[in-house]
PDB file of N, CA and C in Angstrom:
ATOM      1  N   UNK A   1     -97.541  61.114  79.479  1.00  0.00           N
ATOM      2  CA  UNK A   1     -96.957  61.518  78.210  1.00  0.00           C
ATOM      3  C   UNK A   1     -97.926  61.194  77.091  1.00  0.00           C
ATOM      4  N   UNK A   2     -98.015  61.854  76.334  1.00  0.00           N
ATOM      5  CA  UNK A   2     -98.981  61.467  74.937  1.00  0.00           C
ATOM      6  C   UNK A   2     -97.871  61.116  73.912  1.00  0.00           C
ATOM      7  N   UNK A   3     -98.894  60.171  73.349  1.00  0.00           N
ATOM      8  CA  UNK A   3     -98.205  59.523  71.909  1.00  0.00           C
ATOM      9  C   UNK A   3     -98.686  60.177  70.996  1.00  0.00           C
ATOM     10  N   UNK A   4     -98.040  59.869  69.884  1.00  0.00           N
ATOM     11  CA  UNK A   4     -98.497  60.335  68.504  1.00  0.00           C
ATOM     12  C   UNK A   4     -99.905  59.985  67.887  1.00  0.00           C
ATOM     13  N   UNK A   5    -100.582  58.595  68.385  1.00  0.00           N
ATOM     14  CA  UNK A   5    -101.580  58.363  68.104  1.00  0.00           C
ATOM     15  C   UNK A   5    -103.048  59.464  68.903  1.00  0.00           C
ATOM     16  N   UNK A   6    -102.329  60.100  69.913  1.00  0.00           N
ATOM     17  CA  UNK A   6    -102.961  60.495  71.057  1.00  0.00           C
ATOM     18  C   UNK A   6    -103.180  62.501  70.672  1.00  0.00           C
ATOM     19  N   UNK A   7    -102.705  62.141  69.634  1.00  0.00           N
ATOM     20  CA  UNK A   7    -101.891  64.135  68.723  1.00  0.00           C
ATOM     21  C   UNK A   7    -103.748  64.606  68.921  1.00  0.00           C
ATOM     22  N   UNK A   8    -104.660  64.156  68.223  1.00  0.00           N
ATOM     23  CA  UNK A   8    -106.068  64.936  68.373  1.00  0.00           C
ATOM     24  C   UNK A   8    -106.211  65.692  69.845  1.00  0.00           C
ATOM     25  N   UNK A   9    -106.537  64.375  70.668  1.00  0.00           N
ATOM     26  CA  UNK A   9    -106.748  64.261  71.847  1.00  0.00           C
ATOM     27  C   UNK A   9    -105.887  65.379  72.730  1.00  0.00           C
ATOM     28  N   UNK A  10    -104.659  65.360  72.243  1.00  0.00           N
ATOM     29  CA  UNK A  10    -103.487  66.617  72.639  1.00  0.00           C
ATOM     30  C   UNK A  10    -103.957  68.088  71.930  1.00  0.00           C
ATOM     31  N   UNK A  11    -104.425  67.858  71.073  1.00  0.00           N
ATOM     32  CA  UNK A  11    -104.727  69.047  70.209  1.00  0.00           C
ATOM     33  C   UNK A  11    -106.138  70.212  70.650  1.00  0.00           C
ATOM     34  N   UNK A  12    -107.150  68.909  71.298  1.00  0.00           N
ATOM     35  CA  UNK A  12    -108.215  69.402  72.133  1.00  0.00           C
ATOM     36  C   UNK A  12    -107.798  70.046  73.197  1.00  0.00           C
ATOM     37  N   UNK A  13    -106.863  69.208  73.875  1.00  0.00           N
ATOM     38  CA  UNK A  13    -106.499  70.244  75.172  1.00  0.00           C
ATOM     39  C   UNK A  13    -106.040  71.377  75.247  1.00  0.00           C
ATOM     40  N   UNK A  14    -104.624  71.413  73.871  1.00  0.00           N
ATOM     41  CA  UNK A  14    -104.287  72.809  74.280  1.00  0.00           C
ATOM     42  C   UNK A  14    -105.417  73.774  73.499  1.00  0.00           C
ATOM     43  N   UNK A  15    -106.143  73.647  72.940  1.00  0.00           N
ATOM     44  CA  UNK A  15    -107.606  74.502  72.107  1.00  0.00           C
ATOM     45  C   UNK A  15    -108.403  75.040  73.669  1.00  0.00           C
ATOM     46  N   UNK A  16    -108.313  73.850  74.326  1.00  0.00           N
ATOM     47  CA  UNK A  16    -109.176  73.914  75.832  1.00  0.00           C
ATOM     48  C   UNK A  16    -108.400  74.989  76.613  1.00  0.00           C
ATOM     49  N   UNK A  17    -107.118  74.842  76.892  1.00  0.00           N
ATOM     50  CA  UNK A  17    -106.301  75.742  77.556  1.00  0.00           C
ATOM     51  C   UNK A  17    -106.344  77.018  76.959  1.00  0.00           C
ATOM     52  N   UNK A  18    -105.867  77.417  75.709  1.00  0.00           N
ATOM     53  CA  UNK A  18    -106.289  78.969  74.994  1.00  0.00           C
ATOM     54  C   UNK A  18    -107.197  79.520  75.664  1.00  0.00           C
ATOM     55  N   UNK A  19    -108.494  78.309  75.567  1.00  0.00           N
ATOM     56  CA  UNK A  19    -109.696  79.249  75.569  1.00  0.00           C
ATOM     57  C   UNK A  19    -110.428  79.781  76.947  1.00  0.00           C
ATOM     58  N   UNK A  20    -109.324  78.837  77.987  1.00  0.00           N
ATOM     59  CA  UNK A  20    -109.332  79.297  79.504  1.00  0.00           C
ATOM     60  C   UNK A  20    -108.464  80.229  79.677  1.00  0.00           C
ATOM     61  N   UNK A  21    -107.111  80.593  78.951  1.00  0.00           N
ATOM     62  CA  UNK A  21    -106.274  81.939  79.282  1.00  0.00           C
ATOM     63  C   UNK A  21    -107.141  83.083  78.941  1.00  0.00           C
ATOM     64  N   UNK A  22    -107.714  82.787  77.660  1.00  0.00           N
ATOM     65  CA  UNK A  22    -108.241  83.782  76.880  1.00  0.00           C
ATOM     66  C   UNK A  22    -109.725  84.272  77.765  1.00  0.00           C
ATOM     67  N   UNK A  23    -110.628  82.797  78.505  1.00  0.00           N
ATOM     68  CA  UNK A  23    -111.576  83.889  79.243  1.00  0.00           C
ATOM     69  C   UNK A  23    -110.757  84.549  80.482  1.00  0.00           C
ATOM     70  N   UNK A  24    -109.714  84.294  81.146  1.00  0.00           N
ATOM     71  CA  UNK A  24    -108.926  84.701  81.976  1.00  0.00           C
ATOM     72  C   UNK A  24    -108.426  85.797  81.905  1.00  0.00           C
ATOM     73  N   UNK A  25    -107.907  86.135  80.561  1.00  0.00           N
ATOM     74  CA  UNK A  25    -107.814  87.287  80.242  1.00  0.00           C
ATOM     75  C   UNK A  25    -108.652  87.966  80.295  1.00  0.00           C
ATOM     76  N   UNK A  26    -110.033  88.075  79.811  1.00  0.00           N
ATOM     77  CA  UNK A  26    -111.585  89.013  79.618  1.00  0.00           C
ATOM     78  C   UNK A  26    -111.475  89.526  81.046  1.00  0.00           C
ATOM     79  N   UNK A  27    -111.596  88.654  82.295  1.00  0.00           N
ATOM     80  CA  UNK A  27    -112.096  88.616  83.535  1.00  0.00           C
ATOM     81  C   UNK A  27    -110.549  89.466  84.169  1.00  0.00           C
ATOM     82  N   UNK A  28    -109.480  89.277  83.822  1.00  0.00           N
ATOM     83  CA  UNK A  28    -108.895  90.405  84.475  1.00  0.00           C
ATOM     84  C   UNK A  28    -108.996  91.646  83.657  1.00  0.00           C
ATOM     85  N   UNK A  29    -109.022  92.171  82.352  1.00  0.00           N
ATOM     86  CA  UNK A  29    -109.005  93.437  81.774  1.00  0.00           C
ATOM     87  C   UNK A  29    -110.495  93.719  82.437  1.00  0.00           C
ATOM     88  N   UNK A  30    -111.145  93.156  82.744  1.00  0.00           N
ATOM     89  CA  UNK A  30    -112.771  93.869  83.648  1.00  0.00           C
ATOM     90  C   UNK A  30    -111.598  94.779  84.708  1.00  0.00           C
ATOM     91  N   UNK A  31    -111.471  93.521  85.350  1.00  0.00           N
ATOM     92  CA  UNK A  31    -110.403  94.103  86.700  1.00  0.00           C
ATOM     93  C   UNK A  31    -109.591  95.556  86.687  1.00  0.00           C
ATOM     94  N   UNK A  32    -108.600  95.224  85.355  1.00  0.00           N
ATOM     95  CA  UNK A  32    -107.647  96.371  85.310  1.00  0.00           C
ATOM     96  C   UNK A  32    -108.586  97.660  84.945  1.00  0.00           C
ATOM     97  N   UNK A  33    -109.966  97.419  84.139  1.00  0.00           N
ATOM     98  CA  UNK A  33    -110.670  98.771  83.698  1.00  0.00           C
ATOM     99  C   UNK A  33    -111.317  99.164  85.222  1.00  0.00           C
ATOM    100  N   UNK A  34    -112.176  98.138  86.156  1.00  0.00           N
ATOM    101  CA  UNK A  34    -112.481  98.891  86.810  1.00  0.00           C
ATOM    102  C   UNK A  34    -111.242 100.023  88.002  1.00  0.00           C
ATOM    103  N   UNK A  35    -110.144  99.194  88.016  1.00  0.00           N
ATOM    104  CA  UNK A  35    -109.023 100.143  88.692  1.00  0.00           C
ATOM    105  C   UNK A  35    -108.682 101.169  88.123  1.00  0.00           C
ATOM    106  N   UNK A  36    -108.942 101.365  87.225  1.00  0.00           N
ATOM    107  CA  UNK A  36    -108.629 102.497  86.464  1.00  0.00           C
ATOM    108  C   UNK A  36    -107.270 102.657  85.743  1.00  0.00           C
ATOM    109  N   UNK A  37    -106.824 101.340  85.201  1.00  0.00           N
ATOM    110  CA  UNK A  37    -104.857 101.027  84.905  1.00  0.00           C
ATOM    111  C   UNK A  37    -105.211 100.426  83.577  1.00  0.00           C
ATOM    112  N   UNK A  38    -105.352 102.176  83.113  1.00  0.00           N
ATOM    113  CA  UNK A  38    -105.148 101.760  81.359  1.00  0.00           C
ATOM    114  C   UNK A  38    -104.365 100.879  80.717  1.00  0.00           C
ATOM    115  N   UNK A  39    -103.037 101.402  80.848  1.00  0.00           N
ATOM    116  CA  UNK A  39    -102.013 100.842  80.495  1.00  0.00           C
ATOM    117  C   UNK A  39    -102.301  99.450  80.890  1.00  0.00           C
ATOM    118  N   UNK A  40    -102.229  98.558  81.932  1.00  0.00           N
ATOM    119  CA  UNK A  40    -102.361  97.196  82.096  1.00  0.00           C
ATOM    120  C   UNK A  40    -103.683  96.872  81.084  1.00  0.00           C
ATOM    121  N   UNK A  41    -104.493  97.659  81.162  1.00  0.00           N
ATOM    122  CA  UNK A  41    -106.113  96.996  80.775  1.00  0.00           C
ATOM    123  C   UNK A  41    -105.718  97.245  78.927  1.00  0.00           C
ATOM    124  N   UNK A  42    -104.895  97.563  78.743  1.00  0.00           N
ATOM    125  CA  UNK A  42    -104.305  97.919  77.112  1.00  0.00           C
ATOM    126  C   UNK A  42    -103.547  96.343  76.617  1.00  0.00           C
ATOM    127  N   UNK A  43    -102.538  96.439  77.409  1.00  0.00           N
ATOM    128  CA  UNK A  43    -101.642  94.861  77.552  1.00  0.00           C
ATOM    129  C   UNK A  43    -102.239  93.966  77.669  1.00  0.00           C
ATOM    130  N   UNK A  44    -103.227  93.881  78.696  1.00  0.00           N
ATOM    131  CA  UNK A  44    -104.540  92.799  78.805  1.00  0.00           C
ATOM    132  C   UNK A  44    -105.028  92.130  77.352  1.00  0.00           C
ATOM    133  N   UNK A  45    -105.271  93.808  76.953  1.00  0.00           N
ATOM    134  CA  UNK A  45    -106.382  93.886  75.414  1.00  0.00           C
ATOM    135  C   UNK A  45    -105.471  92.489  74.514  1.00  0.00           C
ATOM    136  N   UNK A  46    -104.591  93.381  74.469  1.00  0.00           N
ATOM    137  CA  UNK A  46    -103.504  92.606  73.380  1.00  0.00           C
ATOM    138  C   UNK A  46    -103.175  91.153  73.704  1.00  0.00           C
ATOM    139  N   UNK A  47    -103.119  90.357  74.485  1.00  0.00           N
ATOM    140  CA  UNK A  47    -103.085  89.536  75.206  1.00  0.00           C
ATOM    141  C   UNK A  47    -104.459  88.701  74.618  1.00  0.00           C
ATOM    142  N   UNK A  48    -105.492  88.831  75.173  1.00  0.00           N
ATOM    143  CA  UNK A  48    -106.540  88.956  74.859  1.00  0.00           C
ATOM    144  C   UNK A  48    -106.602  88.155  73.218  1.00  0.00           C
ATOM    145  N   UNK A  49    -106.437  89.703  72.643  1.00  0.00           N
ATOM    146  CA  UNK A  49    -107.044  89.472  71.060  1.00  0.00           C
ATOM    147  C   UNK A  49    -106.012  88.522  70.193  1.00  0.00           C
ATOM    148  N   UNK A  50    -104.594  88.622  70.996  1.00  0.00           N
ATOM    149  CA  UNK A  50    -103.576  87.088  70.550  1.00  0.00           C
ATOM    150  C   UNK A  50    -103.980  85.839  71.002  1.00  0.00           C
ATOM    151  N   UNK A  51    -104.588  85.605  72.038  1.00  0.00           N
ATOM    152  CA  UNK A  51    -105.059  83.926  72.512  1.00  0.00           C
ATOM    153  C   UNK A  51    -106.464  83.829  71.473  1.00  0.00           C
ATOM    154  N   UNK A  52    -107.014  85.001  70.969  1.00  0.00           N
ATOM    155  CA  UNK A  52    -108.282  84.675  70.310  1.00  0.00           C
ATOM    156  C   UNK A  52    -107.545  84.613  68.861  1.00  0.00           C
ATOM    157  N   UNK A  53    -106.475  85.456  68.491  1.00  0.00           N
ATOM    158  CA  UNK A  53    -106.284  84.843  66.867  1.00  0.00           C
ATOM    159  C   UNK A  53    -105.651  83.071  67.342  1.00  0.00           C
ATOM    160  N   UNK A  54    -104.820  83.334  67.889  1.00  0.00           N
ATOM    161  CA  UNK A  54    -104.194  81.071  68.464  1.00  0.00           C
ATOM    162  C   UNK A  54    -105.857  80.607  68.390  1.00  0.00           C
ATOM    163  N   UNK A  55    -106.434  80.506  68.862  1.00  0.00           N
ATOM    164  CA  UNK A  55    -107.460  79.875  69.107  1.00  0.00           C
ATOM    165  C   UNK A  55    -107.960  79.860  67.738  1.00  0.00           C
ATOM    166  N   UNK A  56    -108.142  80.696  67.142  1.00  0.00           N
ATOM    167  CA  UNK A  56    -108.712  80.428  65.601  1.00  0.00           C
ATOM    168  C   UNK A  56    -107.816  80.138  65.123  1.00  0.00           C
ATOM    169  N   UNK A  57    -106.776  79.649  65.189  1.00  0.00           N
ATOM    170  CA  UNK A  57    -105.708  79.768  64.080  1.00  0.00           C
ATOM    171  C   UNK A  57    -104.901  80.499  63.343  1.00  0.00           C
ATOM    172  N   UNK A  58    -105.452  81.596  63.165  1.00  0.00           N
ATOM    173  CA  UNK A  58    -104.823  83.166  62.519  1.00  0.00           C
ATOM    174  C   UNK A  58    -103.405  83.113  62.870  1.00  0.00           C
ATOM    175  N   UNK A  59    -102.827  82.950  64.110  1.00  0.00           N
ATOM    176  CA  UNK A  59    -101.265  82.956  64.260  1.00  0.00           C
ATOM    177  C   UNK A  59    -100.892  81.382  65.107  1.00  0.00           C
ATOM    178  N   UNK A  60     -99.520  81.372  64.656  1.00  0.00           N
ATOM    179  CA  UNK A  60     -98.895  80.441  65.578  1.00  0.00           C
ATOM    180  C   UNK A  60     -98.934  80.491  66.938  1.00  0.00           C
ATOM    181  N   UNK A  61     -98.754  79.250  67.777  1.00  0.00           N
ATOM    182  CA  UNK A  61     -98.845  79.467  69.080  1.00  0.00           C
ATOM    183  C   UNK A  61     -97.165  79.891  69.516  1.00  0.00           C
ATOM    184  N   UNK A  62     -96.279  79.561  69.101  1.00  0.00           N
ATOM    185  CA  UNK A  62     -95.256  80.516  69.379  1.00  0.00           C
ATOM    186  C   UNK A  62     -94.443  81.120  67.952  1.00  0.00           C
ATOM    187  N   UNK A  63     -93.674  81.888  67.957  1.00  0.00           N
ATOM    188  CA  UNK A  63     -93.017  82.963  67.345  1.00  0.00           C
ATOM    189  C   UNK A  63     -91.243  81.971  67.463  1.00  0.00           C
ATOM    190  N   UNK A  64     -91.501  81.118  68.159  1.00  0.00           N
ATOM    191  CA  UNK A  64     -90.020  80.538  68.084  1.00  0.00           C
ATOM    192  C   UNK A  64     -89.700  79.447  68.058  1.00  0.00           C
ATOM    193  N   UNK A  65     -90.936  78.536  67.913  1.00  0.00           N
ATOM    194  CA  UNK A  65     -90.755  76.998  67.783  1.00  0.00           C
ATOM    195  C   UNK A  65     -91.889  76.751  66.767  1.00  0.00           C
ATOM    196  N   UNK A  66     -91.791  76.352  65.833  1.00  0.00           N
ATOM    197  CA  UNK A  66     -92.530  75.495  64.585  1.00  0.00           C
ATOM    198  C   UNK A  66     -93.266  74.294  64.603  1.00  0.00           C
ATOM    199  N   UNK A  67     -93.872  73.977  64.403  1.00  0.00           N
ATOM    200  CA  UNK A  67     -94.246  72.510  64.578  1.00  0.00           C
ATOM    201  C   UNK A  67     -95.136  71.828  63.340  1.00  0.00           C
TER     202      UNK A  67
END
């Protein structure tokens, strides 16, 4: 469990995690383009370019909890 003193240290990780969904994401929209599944490789996109605004900050990490 993390403490409050521990909030940075918590704050690195989930920055760390974004930025592993987000190359995760890159590496499957390769995937969905080479199959030829627009539509998924579209959803991907979007996916994608939302873990990269979280990661900069531009949006909240959720739409339903505040913090």
């Amino acid at each position: 469990m993390v403490s409050h003193g521990d909030k940075d240290a918590r704050g690195e990780d989930n920055s760390r995690n974004i930025a592993y969904i987000r190359q995760m994401l890159g590496e499957l929209r390769q995937v969905a383009l080479s199959e030829g599944a627009d539509m998924l490789c579209y959803l991907i996109e979007m996916a994608y370019v939302e873990a990269g605004d979280v990661q900069a900050g531009r949006r909240p990490r959720s739409v339903f909890h505040s913090k």
